[in-house]
Protein backbone atom coordinates (compact mmCIF):
# COMPACT_ATOMS: atom_id res chain seq x y z
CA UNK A 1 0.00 0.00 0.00
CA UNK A 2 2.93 2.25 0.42
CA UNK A 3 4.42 1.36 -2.22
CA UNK A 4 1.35 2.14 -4.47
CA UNK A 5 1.05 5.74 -2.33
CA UNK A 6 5.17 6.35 -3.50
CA UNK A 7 4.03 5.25 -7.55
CA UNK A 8 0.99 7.52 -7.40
CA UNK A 9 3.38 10.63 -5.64
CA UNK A 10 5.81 10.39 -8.03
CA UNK A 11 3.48 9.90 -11.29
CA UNK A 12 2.06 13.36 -9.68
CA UNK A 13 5.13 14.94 -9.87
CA UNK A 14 6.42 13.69 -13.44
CA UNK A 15 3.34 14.90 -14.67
CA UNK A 16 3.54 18.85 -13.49
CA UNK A 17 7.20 18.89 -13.71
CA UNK A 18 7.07 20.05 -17.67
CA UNK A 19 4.29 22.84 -16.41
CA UNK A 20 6.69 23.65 -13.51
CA UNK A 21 9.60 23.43 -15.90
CA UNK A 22 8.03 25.99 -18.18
CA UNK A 23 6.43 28.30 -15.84
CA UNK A 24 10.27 28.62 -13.65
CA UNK A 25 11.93 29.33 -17.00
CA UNK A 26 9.64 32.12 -18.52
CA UNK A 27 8.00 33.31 -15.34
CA UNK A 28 10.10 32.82 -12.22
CA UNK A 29 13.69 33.04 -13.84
CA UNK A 30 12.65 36.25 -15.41
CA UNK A 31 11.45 37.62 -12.34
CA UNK A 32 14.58 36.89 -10.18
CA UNK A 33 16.46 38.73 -13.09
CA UNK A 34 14.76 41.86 -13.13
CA UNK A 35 14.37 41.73 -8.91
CA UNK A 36 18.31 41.17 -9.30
CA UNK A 37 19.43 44.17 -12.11
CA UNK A 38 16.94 46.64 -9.68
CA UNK A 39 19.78 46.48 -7.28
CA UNK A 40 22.36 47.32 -9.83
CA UNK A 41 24.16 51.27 -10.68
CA UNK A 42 23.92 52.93 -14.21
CA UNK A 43 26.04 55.43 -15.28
CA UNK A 44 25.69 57.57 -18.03
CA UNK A 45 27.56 54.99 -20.51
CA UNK A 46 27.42 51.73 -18.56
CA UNK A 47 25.69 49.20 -16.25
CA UNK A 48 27.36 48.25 -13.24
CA UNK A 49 26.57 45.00 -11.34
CA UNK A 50 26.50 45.85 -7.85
CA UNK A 51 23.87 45.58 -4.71
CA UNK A 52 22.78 49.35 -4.34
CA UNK A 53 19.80 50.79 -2.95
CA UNK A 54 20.46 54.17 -4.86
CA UNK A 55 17.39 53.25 -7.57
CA UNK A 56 15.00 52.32 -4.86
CA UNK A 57 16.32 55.06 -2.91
CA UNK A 58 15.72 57.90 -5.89
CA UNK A 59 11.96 56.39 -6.58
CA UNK A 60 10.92 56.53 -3.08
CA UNK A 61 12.12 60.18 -2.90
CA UNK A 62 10.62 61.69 -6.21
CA UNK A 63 7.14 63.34 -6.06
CA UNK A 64 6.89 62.18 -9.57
CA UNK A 65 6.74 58.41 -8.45
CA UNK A 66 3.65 59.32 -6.47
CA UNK A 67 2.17 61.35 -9.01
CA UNK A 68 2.68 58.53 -11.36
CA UNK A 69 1.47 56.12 -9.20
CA UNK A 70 -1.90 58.36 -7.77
CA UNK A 71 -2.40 58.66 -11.99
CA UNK A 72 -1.88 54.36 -12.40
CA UNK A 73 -4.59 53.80 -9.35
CA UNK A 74 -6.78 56.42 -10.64
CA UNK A 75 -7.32 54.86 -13.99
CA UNK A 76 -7.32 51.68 -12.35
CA UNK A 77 -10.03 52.59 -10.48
CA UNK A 78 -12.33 54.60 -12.86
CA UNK A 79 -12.03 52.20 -15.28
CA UNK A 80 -12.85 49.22 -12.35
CA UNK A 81 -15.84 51.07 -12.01
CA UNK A 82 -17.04 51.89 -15.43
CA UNK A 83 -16.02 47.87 -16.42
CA UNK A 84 -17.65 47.14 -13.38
CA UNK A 85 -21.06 48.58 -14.23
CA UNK A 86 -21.09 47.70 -18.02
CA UNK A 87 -19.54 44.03 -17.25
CA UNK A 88 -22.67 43.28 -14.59
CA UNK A 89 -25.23 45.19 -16.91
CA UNK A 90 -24.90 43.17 -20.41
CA UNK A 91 -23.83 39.56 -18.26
CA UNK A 92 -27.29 40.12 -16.34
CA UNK A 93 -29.27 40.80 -19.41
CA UNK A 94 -27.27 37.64 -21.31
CA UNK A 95 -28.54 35.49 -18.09
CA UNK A 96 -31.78 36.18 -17.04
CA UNK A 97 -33.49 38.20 -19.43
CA UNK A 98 -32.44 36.12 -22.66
CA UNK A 99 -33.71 32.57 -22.63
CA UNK A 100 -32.94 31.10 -25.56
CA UNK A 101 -29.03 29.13 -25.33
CA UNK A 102 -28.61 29.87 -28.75
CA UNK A 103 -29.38 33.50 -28.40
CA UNK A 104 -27.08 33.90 -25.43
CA UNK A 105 -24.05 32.27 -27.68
CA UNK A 106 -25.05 34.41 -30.19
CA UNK A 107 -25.31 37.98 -28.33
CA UNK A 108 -22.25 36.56 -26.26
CA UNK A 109 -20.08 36.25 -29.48
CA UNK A 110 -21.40 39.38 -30.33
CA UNK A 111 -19.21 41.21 -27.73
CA UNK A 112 -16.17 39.47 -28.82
CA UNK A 113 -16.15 41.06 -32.14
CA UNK A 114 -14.03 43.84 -31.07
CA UNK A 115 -11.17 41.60 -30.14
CA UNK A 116 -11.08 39.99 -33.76
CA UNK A 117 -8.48 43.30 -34.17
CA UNK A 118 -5.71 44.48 -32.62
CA UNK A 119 -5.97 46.40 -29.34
CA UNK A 120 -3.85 49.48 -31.00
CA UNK A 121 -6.25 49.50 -33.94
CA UNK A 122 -9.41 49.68 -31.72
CA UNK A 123 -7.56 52.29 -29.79
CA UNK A 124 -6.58 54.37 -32.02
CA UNK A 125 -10.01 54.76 -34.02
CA UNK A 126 -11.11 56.78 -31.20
CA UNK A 127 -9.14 59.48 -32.55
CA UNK A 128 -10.72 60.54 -35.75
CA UNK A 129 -13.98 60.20 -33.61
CA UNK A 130 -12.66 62.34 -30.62
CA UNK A 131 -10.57 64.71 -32.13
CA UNK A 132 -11.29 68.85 -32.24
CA UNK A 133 -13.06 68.42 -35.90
CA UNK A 134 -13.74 64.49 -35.39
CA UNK A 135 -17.08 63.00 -35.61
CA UNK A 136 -18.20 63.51 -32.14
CA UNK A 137 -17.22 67.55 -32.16
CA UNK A 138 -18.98 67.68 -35.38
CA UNK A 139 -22.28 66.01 -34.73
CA UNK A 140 -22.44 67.84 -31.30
CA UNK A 141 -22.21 71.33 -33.19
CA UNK A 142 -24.61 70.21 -36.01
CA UNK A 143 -26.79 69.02 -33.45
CA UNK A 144 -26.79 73.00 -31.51
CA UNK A 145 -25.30 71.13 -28.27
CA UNK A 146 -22.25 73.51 -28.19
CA UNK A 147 -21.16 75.84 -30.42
CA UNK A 148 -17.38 75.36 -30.88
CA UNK A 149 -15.19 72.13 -30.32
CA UNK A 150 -14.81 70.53 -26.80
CA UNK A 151 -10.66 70.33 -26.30
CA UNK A 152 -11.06 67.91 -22.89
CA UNK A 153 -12.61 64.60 -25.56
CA UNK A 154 -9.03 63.76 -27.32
CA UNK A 155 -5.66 63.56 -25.58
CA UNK A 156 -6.80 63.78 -21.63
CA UNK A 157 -7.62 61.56 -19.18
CA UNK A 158 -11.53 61.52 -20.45
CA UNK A 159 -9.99 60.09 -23.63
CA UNK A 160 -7.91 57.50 -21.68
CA UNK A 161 -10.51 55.87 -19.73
CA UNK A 162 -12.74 56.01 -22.42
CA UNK A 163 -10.76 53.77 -24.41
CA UNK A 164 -9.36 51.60 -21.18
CA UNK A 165 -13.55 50.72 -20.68
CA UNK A 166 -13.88 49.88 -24.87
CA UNK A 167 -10.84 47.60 -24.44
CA UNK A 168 -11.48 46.00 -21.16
CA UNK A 169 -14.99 45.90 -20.61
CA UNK A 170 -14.94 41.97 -21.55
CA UNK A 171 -12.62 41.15 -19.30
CA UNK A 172 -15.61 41.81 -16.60
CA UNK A 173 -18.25 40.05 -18.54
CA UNK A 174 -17.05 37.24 -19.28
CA UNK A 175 -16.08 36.24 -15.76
CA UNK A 176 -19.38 37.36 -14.70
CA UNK A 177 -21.24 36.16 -16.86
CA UNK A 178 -20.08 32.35 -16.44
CA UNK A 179 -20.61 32.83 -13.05
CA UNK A 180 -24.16 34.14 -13.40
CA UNK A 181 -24.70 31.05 -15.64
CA UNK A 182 -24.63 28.84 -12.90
CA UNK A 183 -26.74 30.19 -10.48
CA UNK A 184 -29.91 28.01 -9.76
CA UNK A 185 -32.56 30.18 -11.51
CA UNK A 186 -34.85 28.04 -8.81
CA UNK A 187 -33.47 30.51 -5.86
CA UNK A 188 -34.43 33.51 -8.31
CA UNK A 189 -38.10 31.54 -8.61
CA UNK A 190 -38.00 31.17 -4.87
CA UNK A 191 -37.29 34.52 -3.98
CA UNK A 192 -39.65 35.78 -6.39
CA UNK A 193 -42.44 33.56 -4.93
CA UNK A 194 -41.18 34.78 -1.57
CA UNK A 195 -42.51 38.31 -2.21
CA UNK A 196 -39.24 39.84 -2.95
CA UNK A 197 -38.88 43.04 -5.36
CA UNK A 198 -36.62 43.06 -8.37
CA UNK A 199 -33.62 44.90 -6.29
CA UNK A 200 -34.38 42.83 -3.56
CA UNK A 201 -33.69 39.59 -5.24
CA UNK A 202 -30.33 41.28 -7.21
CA UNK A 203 -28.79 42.89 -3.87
CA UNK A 204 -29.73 39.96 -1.45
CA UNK A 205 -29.45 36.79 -4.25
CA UNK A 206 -27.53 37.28 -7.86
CA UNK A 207 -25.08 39.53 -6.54
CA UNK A 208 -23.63 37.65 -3.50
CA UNK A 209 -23.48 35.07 -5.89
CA UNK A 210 -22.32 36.43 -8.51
CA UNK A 211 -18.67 37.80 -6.08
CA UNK A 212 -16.42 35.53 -7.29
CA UNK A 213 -16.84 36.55 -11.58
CA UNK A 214 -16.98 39.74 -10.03
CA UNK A 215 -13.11 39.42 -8.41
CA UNK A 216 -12.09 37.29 -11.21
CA UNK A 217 -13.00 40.42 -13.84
CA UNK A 218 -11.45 43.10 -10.93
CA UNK A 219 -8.29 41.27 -11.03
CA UNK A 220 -8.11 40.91 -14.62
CA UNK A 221 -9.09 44.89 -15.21
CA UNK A 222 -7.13 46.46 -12.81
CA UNK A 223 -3.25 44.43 -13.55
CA UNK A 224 -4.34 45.24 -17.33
CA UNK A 225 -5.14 48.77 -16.72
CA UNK A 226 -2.25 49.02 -14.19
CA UNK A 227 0.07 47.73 -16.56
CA UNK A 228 -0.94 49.27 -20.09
CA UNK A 229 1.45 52.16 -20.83
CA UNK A 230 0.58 52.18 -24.82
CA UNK A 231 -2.82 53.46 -24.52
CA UNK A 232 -1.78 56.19 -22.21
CA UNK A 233 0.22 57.55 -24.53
CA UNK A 234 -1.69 57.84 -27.17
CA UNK A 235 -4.57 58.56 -25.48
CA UNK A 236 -3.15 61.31 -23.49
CA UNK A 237 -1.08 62.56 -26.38
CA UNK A 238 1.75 62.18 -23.92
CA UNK A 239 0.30 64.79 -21.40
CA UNK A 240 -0.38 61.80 -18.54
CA UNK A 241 1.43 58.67 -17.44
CA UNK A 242 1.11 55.88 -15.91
CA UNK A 243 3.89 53.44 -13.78
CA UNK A 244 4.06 51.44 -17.05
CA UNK A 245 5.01 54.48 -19.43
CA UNK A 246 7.51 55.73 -16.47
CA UNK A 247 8.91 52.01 -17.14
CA UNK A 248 9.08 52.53 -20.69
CA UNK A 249 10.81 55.95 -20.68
CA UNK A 250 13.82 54.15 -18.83
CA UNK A 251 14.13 51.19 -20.85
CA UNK A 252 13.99 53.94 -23.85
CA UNK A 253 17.06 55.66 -21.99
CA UNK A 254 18.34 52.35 -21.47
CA UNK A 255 18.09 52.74 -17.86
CA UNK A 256 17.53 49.18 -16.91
CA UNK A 257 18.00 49.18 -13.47
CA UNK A 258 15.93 51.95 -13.03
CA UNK A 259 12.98 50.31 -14.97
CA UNK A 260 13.56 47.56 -13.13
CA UNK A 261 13.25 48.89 -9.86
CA UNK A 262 9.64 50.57 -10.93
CA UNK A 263 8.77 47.16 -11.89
CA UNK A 264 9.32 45.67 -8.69
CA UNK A 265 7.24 48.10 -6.91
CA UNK A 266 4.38 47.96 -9.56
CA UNK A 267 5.02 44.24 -9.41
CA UNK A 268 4.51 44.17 -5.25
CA UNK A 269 1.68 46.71 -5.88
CA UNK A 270 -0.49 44.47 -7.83
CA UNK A 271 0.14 41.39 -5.65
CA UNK A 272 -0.86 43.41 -2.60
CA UNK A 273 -3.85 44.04 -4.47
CA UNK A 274 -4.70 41.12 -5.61
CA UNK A 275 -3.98 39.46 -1.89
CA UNK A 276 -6.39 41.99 -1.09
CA UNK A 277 -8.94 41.24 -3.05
CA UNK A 278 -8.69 37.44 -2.69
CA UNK A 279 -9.46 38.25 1.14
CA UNK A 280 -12.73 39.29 0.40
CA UNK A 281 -14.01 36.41 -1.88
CA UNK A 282 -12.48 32.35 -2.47
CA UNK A 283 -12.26 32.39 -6.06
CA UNK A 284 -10.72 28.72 -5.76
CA UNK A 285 -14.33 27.33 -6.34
CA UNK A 286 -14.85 29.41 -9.62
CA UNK A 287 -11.44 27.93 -10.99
């Protein structure tokens, strides 16, 4: 018998090992190297290894790092919200309000159609429609809403989060809606027969229910949003920025350990916040 328990342990392990194998060479070993370069010096024409604190030292003390980092969580958590809202919205109606399977598949596919192109082409289309003589501007004037061009809908933080909602907005229904899919519509029935109102049966039934799609889509928004440096950029017209587009200026510069250091701390920021959020709801079950 312990001899069968030993032949079942080890078959475990020599069947992960080549997921192990993979994840330690692209995810862990990749890690440890940028965790290790943070601690090295840069000079203006070389890279010196050595254990210094001087990069951790000079992003601590820069108001810019906490600017950058007040911008990252504020677009992290506007766009949380606005996902948030949409993502619940169109997974309820998919749900409960459509009963036909095939419909559901159908509508569902529907929503996917925007990722059958790249993210910088759906991103950038919001340009020509934003900009001072784009189509918005130009219907709004036609229409006697204003009389000359709003300046705030292209490059600006309006213009950002617009397009971090129109690129991430699945992310939340997808997760939600799978998890919506498998409530008991017999509790719905029940609390319906019960005497309870529409909001009733949403606030006290579908949406405790619904938590873990809900933290699945948070976690996938806000590392996405927290991470993205491209659409700032554009989006902004390189007025805002984000902890990823600080992290791209010094790998531009070639300032490696420098980048590397802000990746640590964005890298520690995100875990913290996704510890955080895994306090709140066991998403184990949904996986």
């Amino acid at each position: 018998m312990e001899r069968l328990l030993k032949n079942k342990a080890l078959s475990g392990w020599l069947m992960v090992s080549p997921l192990a194998a993979i994840l330690m060479f692209f995810l862990v070993l990749p890690i440890v190297m940028i965790v290790i370069v943070s601690f090295w010096r840069a000079t203006e024409f070389s890279i010196i290894p050595d254990f210094d604190l001087e990069n951790y030292q000079y992003l601590f003390g820069s108001a810019v790092t906490y600017k950058v980092f007040f911008n990252t969580f504020k677009y992290a958590a506007i766009t949380w919200a606005l996902t948030l809202g949409i993502g619940f919205t169109v997974a309820y109606f998919l749900a409960f309000h459509i009963r036909s399977q095939t419909w559901q598949i159908a509508l569902f596919l529907l929503c996917t159609i925007p990722f059958w192109t790249s993210n910088i082409i759906r991103m950038i289309s919001w340009i020509p429609f934003l900009g001072r003589n784009g189509i918005a501007n130009s219907a709004l004037i036609s229409w006697g809403v204003i009389d000359e061009p709003l300046e705030w809908l292209l490059f600006s933080d309006f213009a950002v989060i617009l397009a971090f909602v129109h690129l991430y907005t699945l992310f939340m229904v997808v997760p939600i809606f799978n998890t919506m899919m498998r409530i008991d519509k017999s509790l719905v029935e029940a609390a319906r027969d019960a005497g309870a109102s529409g909001a009733q049966i949403l606030w006290n039934v579908i949406i405790p229910l619904t938590k873990p799609g809900i933290m699945i889509g948070t976690i996938f928004v806000v590392t996405l949003v927290m991470g993205d440096f491209i659409t700032v950029r554009f989006m902004s017209g390189s007025q805002s920025a984000n902890v990823g587009r600080l992290i791209s200026n010094d790998i531009a510069l070639l300032a490696y350990p420098s980048a590397s250091a802000t990746a640590v701390v964005l890298l520690a920021t995100v875990l913290i916040v996704i510890a955080t959020l895994l306090r709140f709801v066991d998403i184990r079950k949904e996986l």
